[in-house]
N, C-alpha and C. Protein backbone atom coordinates (compact mmCIF):
# COMPACT_ATOMS: atom_id res chain seq x y z
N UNK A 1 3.13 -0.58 -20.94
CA UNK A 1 4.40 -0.09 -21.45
C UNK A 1 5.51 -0.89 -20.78
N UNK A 2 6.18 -1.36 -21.59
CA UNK A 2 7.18 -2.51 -20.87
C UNK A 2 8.50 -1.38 -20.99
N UNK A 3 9.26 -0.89 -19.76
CA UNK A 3 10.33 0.17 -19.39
C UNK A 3 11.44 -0.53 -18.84
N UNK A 4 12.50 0.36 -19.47
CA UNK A 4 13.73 -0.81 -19.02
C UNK A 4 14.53 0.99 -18.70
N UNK A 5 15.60 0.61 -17.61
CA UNK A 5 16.29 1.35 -17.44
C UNK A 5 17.18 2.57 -18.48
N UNK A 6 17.34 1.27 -19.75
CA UNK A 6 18.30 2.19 -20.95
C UNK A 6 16.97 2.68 -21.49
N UNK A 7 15.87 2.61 -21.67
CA UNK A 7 14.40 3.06 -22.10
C UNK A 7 14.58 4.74 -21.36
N UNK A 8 14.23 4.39 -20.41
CA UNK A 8 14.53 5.63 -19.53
C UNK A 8 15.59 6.92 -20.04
N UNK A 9 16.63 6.16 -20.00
CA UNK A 9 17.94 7.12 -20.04
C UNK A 9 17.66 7.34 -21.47
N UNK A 10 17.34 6.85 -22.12
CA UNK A 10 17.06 7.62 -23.72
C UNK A 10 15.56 8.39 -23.92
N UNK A 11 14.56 8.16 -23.28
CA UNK A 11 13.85 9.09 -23.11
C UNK A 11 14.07 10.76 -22.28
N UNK A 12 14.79 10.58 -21.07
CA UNK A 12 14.88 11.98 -20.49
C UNK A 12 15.80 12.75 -20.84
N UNK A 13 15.86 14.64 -20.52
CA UNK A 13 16.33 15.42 -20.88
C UNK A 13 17.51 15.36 -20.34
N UNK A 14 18.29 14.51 -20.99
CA UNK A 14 19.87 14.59 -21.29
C UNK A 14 20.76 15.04 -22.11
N UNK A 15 21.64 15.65 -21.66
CA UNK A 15 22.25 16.04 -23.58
C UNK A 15 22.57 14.80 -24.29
N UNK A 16 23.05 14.96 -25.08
CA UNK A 16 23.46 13.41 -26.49
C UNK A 16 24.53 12.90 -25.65
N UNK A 17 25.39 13.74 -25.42
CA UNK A 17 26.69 13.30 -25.29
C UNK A 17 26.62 12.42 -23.94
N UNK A 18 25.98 12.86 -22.51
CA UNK A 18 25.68 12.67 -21.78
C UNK A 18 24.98 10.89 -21.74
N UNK A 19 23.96 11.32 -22.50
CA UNK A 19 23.20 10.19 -22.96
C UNK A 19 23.87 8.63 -23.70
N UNK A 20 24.30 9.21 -24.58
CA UNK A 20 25.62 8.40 -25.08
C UNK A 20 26.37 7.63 -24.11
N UNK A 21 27.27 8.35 -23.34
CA UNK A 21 28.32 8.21 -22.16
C UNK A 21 27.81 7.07 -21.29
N UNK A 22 26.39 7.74 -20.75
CA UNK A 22 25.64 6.84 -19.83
C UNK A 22 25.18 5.50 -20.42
N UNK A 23 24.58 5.35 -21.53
CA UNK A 23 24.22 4.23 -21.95
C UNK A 23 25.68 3.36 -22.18
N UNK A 24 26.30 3.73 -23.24
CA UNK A 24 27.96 2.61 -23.24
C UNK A 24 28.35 2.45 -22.22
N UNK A 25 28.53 2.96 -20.99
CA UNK A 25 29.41 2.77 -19.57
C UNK A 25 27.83 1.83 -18.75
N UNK A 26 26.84 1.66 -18.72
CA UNK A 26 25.83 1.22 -18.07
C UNK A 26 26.07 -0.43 -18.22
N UNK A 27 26.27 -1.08 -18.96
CA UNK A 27 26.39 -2.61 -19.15
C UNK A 27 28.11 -3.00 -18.67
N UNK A 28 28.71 -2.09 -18.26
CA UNK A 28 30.16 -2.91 -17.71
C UNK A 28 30.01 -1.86 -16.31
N UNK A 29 29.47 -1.32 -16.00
CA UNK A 29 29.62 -1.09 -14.45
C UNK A 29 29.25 -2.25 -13.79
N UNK A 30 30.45 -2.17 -12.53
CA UNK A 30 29.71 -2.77 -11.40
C UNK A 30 28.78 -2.57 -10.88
N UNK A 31 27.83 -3.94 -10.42
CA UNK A 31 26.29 -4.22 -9.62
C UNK A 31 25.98 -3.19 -8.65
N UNK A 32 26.89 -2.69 -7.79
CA UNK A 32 26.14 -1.69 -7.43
C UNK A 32 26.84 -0.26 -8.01
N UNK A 33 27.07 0.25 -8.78
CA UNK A 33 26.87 1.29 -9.31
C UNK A 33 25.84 1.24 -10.65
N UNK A 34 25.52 -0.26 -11.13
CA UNK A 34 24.31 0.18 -11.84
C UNK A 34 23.24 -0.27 -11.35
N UNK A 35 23.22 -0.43 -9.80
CA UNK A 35 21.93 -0.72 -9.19
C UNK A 35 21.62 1.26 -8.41
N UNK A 36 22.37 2.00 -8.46
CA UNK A 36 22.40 3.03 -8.13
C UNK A 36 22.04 4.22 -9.23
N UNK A 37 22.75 4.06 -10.77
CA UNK A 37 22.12 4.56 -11.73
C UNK A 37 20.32 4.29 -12.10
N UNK A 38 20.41 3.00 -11.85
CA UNK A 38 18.92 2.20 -11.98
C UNK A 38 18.00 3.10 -11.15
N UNK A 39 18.16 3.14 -10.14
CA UNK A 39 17.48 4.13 -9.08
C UNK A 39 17.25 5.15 -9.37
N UNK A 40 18.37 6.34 -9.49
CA UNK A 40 18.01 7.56 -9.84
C UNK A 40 17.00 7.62 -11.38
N UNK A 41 17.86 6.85 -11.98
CA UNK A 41 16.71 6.78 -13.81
C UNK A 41 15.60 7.05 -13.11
N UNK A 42 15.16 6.19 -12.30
CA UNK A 42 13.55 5.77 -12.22
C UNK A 42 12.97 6.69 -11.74
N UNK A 43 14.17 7.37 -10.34
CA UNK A 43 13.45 8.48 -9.65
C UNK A 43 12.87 9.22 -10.75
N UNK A 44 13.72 9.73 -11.70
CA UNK A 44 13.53 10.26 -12.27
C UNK A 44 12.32 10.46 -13.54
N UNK A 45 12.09 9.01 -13.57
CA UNK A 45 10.79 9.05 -14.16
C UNK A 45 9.86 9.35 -13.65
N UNK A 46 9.85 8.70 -12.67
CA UNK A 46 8.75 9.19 -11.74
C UNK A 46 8.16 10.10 -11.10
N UNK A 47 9.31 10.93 -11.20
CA UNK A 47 8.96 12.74 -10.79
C UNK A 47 8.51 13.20 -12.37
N UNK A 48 9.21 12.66 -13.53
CA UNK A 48 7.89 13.48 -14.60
C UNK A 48 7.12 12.59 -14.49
N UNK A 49 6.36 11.25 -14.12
CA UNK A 49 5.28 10.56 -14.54
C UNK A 49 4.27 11.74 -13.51
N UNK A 50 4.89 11.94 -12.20
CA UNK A 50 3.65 12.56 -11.18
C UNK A 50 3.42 14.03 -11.65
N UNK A 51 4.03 14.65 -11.78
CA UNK A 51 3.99 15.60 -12.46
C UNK A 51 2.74 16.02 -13.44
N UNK A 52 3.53 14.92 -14.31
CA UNK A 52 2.08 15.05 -15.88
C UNK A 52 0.86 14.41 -15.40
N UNK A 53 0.59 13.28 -14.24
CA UNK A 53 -0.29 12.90 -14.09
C UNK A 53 -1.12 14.10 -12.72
N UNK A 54 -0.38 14.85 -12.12
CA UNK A 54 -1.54 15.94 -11.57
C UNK A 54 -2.22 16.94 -12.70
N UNK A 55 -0.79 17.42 -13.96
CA UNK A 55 -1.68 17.90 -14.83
C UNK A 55 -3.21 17.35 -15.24
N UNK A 56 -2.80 16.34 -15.47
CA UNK A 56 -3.55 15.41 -16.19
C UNK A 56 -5.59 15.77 -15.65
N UNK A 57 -5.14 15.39 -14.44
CA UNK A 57 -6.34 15.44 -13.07
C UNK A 57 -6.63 17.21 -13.35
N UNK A 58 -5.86 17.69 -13.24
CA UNK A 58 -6.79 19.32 -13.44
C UNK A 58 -7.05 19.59 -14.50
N UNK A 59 -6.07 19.06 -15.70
CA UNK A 59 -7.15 19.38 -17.06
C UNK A 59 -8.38 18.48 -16.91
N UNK A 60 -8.97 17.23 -16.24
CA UNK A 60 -10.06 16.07 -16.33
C UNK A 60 -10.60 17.71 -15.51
N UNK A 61 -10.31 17.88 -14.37
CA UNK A 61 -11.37 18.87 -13.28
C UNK A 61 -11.86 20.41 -14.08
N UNK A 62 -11.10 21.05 -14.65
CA UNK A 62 -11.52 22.10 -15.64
C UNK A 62 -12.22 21.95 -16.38
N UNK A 63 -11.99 21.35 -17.13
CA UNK A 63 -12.99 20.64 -18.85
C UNK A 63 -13.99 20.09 -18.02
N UNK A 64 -14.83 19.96 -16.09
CA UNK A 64 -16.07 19.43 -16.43
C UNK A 64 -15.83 17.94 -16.31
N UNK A 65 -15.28 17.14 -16.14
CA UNK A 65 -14.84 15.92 -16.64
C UNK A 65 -15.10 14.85 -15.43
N UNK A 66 -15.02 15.70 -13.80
CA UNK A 66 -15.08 15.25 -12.97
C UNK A 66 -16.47 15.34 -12.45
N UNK A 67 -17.08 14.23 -11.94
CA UNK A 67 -18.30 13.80 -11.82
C UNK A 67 -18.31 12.78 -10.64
N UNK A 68 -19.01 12.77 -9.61
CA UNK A 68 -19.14 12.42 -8.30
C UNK A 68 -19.44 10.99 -8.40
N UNK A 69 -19.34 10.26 -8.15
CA UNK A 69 -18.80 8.57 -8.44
C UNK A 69 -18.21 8.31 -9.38
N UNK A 70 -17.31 9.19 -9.99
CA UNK A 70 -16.93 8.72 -11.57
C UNK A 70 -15.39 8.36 -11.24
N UNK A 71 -14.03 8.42 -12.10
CA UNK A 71 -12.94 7.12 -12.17
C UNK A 71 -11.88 8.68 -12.66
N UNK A 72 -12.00 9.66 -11.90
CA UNK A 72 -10.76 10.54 -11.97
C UNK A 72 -9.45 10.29 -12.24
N UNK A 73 -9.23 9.45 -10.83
CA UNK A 73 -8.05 9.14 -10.84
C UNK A 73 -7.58 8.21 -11.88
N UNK A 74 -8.45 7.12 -12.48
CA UNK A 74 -8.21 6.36 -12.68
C UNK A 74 -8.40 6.89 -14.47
N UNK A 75 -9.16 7.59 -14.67
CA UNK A 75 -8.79 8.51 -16.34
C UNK A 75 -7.37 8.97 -16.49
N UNK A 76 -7.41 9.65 -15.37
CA UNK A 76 -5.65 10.49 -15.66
C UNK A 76 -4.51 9.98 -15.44
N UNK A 77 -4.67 8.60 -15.00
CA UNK A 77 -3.63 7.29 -15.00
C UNK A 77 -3.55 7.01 -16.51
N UNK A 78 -4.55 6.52 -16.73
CA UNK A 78 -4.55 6.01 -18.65
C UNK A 78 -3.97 7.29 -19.53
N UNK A 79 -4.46 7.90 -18.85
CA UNK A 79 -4.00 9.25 -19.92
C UNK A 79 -2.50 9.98 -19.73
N UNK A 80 -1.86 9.77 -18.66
CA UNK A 80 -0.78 9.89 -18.44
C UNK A 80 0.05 9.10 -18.67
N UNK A 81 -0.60 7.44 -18.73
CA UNK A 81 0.53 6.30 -19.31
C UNK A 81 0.85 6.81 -20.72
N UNK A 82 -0.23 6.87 -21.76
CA UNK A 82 -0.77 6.69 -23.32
C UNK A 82 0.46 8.10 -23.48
N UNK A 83 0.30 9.29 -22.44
CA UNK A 83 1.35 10.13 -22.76
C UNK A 83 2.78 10.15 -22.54
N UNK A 84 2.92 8.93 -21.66
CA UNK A 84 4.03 8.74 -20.99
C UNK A 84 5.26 8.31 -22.19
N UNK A 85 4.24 7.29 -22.77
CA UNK A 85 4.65 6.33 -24.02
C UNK A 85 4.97 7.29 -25.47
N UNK A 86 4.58 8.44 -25.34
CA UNK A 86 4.62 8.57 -26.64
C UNK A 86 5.56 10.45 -26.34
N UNK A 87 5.60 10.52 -25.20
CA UNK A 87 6.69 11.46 -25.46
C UNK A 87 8.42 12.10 -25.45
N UNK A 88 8.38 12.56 -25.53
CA UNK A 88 9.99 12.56 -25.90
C UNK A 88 10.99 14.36 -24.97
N UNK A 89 11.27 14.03 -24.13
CA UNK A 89 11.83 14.40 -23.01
C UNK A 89 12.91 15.46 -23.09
N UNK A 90 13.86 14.53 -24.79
CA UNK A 90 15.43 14.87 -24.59
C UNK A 90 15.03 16.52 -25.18
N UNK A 91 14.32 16.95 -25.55
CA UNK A 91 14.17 18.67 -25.50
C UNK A 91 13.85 19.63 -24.58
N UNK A 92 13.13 18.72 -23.71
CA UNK A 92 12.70 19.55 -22.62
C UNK A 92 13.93 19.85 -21.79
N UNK A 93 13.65 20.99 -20.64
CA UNK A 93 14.94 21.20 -19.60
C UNK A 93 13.61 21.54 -18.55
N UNK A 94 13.69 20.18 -17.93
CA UNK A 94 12.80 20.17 -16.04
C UNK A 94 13.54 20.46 -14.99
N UNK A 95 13.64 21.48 -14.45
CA UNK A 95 13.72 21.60 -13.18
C UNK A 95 14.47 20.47 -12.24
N UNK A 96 12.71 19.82 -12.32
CA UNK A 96 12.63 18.61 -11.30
C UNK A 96 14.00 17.11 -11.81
N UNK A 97 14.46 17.43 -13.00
CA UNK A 97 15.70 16.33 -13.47
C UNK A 97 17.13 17.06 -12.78
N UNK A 98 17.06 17.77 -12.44
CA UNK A 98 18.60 18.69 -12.28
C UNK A 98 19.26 17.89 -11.68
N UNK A 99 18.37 17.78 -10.10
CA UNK A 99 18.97 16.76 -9.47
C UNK A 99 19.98 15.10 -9.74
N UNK A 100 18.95 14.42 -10.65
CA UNK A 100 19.05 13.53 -10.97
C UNK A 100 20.49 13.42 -12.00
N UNK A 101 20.49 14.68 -12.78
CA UNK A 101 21.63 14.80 -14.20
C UNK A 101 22.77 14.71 -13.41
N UNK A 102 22.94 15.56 -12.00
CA UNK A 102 23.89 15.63 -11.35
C UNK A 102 24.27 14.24 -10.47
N UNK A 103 23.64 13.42 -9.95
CA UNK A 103 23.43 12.46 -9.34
C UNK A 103 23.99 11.39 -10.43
N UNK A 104 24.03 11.45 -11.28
CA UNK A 104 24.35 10.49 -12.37
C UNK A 104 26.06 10.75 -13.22
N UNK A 105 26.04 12.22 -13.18
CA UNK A 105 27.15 12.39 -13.49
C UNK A 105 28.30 12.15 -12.69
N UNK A 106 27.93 12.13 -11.28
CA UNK A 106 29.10 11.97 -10.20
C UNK A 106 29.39 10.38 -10.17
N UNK A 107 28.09 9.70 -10.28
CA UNK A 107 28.26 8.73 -10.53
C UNK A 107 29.19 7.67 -11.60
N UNK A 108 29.06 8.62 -12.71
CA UNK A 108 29.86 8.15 -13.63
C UNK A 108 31.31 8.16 -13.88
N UNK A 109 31.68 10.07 -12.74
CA UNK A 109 33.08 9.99 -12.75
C UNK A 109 33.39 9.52 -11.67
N UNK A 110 32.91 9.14 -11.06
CA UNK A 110 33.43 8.27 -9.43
C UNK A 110 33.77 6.51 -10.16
N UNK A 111 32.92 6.15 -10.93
CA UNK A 111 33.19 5.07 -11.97
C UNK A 111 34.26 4.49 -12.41
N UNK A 112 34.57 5.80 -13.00
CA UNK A 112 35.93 5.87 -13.81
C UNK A 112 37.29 5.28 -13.14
C-alpha cells in the first residue's frame, strides 16, 4: 500500500469540514508545521493500524487458527494491511484519534 500523508488525512475520522481545511492549508504551510501535521497523521494511523492488528491476532487465536510453529503474527499483518487498504474511517468516532483531532486543530489555528 503506497500511503502518503493527504492519504491518511482523508482516510481518518475527521469531519468534512475539518478534513477539507486540513488538506487545502497542508501544501502552503511551513516545513515545520507540516513536518508536525505529518507526524501526528501517522501517529495516528498507527494507533488504528495496532489496534485492528491485535484484533486481528485474537480473531486468528479463537477461530483455532493458531498452531505451534505456524506464522500468527505474520497472518494478522497481511490481514490487517488487506484491511487497512480497504477501509474507510471518516464514520467511525475512535477514542484513540481524539487526541490527534485536537493536536491538529491547534495546529492549524496556531498556523493562521
Amino acid at each position: 500500500m503506497n500511503l502518503t500523508t493527504e492519504k491518511i488525512i482523508a482516510m481518518l475520522p475527521f469531519t468534512e469540514d475539518f478534513r477539507k481545511e486540513l488538506l487545502s492549508e497542508l501544501p502552503s504551510m511551513d516545513e515545520d508545521t507540516r513536518y508536525k501535521v505529518g507526524k501526528i497523521v501517522w501517529r495516528g494511523y498507527h494507533v488504528l493500524y495496532e489496534i485492528k492488528l491485535q484484533d486481528n491476532i485474537q480473531k486468528i487465536i479463537a477461530s483455532g487458527g493458531a498452531h505451534p510453529g505456524g506464522k500468527l503474527y505474520q497472518d494478522a499483518e497481511l490481514q490487517t494491511e488487506k484491511e487497512m487498504e480497504n477501509l474507510d474511517f471518516k464514520s467511525s468516532d475512535d477514542q484513540a484519534l481524539s487526541e490527534v483531532r485536537s493536536k491538529l486543530e491547534e495546529l492549524l489555528s496556531n498556523a493562521k
